[in-house]
N, C-alpha and C. Protein backbone atom coordinates (compact mmCIF):
# COMPACT_ATOMS: atom_id res chain seq x y z
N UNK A 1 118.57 67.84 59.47
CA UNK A 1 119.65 68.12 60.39
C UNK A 1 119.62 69.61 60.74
N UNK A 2 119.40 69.69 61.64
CA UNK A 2 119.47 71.43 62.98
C UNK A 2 120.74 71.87 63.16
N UNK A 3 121.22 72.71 62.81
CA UNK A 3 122.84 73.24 63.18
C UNK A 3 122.74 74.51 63.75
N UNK A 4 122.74 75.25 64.80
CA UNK A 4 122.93 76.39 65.18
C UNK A 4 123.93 76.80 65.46
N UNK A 5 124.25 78.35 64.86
CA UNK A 5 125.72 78.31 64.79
C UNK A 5 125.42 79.89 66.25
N UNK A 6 126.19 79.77 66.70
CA UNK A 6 126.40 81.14 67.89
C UNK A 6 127.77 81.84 67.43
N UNK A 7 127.40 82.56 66.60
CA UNK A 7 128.69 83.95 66.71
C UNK A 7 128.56 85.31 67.68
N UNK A 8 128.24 84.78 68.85
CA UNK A 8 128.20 86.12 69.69
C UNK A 8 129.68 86.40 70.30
N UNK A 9 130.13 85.14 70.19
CA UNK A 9 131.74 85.54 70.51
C UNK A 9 132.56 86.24 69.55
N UNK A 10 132.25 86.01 68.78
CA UNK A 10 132.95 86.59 67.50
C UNK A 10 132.65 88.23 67.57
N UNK A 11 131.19 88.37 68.03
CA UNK A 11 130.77 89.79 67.65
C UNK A 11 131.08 90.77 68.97
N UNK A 12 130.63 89.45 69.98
CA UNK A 12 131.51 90.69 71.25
C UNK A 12 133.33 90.68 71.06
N UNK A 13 133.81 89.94 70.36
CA UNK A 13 135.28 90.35 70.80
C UNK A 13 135.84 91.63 69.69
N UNK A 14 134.92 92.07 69.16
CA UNK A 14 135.79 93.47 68.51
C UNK A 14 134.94 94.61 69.94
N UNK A 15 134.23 94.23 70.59
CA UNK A 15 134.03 95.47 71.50
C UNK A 15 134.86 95.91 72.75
N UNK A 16 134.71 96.80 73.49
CA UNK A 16 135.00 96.95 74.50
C UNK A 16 134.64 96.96 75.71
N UNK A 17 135.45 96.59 76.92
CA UNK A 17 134.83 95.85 77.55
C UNK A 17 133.85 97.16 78.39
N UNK A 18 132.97 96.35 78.89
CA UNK A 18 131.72 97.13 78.90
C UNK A 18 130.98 97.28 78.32
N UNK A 19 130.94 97.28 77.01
CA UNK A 19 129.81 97.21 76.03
C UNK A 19 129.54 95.92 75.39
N UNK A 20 129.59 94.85 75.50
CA UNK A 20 129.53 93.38 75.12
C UNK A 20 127.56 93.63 75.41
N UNK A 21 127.12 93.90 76.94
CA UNK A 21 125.73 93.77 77.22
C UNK A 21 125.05 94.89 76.78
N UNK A 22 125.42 96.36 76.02
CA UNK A 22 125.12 97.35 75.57
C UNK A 22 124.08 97.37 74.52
N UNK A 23 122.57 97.48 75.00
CA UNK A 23 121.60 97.02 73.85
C UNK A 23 121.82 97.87 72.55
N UNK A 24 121.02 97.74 71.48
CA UNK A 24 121.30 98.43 70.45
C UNK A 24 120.77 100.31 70.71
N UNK A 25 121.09 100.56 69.61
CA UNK A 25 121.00 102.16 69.56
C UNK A 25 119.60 102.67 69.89
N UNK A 26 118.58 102.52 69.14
CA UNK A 26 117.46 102.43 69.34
C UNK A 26 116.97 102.17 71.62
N UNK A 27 117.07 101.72 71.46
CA UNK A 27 116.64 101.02 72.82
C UNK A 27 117.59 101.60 73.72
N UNK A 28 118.79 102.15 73.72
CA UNK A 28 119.46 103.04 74.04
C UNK A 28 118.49 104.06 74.32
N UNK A 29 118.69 104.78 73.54
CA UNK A 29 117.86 106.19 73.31
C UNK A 29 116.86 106.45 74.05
N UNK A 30 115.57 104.75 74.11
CA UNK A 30 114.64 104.72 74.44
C UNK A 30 114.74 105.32 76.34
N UNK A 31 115.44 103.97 76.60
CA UNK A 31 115.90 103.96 78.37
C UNK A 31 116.48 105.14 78.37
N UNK A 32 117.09 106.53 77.85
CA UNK A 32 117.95 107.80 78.19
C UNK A 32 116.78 108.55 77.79
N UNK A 33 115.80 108.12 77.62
CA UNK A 33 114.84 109.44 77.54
C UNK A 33 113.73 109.90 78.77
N UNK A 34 113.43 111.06 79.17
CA UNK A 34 113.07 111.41 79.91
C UNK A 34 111.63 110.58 80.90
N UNK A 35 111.65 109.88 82.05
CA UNK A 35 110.69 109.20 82.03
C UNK A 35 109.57 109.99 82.17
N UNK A 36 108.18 109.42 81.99
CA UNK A 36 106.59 110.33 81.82
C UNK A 36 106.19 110.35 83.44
N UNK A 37 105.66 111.14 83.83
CA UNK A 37 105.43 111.75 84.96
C UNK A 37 104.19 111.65 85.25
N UNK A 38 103.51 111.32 86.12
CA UNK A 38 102.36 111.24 86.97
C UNK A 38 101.63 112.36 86.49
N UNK A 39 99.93 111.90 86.44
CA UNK A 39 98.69 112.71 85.70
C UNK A 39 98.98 114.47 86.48
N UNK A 40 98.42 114.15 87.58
CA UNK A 40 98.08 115.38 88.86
C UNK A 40 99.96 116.21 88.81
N UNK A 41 100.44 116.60 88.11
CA UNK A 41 101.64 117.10 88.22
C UNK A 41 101.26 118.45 89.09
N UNK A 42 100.43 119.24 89.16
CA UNK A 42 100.23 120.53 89.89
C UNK A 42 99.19 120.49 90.49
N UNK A 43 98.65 122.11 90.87
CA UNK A 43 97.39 121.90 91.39
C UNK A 43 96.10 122.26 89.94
N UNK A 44 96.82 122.90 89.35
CA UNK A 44 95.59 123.27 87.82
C UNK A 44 95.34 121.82 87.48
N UNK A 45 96.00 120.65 87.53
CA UNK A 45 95.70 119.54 86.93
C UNK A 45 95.33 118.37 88.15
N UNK A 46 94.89 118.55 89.20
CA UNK A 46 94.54 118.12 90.20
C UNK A 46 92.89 117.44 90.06
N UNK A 47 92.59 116.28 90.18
CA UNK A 47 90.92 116.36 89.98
C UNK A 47 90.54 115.66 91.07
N UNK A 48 89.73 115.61 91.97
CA UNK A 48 89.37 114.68 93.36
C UNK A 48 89.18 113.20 92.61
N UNK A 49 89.53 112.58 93.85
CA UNK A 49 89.84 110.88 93.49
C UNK A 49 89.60 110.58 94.75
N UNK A 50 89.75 109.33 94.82
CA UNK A 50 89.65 108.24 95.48
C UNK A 50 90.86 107.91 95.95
N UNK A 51 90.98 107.59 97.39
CA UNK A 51 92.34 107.00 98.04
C UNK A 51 92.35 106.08 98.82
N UNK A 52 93.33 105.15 99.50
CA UNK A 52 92.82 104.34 100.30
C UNK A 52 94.08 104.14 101.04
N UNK A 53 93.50 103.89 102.09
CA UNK A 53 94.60 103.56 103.76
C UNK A 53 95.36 101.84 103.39
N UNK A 54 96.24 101.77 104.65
CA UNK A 54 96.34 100.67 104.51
C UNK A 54 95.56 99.62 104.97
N UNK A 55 93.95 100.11 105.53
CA UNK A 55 93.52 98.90 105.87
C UNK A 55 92.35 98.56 104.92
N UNK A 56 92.41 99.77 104.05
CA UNK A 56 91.68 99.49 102.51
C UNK A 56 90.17 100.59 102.56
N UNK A 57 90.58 101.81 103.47
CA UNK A 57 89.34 102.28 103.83
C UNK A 57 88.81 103.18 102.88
N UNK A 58 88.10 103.57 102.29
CA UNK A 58 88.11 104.84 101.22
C UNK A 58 88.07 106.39 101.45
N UNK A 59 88.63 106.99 101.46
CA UNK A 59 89.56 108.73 101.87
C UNK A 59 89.06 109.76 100.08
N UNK A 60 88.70 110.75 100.40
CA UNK A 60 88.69 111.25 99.06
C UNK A 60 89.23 112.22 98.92
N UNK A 61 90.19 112.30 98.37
CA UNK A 61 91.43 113.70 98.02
C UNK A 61 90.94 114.83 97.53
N UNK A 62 90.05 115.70 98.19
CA UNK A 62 89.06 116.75 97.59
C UNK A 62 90.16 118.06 96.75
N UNK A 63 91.38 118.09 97.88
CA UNK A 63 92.48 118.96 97.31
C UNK A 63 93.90 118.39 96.68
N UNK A 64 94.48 119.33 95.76
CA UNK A 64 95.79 118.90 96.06
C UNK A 64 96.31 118.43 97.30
N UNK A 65 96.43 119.07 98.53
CA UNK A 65 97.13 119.43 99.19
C UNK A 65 96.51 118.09 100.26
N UNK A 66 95.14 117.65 100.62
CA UNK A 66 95.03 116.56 100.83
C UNK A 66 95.30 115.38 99.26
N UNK A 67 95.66 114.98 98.51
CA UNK A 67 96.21 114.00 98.04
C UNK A 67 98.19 114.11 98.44
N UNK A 68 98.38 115.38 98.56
CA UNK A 68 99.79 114.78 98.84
C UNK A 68 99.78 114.36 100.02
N UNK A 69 98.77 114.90 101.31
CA UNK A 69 99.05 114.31 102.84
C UNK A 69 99.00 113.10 102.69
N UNK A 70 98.19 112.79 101.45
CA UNK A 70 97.56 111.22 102.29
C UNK A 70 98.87 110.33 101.38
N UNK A 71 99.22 111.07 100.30
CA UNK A 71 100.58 109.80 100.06
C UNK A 71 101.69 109.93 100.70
N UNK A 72 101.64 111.02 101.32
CA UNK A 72 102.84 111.06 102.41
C UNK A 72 102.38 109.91 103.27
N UNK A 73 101.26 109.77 103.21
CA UNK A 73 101.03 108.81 104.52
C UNK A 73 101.25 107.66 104.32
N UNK A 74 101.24 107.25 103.27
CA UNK A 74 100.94 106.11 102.54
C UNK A 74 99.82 105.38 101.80
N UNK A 75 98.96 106.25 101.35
CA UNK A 75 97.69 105.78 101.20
C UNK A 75 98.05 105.56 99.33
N UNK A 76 97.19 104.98 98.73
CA UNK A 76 97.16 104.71 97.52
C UNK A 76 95.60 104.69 96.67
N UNK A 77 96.45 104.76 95.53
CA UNK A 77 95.19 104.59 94.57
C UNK A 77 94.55 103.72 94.06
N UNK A 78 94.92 101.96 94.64
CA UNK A 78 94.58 101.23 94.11
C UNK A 78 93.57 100.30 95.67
N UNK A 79 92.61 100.30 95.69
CA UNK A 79 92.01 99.14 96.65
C UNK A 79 92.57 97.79 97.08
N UNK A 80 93.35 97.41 96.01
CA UNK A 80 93.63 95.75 95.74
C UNK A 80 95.07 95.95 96.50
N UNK A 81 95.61 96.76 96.31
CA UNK A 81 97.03 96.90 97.11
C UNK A 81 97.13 97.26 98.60
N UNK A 82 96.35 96.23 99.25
CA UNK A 82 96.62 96.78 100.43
C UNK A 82 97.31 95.83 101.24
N UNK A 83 98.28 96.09 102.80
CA UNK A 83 98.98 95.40 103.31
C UNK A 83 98.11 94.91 104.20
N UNK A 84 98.39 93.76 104.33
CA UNK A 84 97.91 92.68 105.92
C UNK A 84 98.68 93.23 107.01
């Protein structure tokens, strides 16, 4: 015989409201911590790559300053992501 018992009512009604869906502490912390930031953050850490249009063409970001044009433009780093 299977009996499952659910005391989540029990445990959300000493909280307040708003915090009933409030994950634990841990995992808290996790989501409030600073998110990690993209490789190329400057130009000292800049290395030529590979880019691509939207019709999947290959572009090569020799500078900083061409990799930001071309994501201004919309171009990306992945081949497989491209729009119809």
């Amino acid at each position: 015989m299977n009996i499952e018992l659910d005391f989540s009512d029990e445990i959300n009604a000493n909280k307040k409201s708003g915090e009933k869906d409030r994950p634990d502490s841990k995992s808290w912390k996790k989501a409030q911590s600073p998110k990690k930031k993209s490789k190329a953050l400057s130009k000292e850490d800049f290395k030529p790559h590979a880019m691509y249009d939207k019709k999947g063409k290959k572009h090569m970001a020799k500078t900083y300053e061409d990799h930001i044009k071309m994501k201004d433009m919309g171009y990306t780093h992945d081949s497989k992501n491209i729009k119809s």
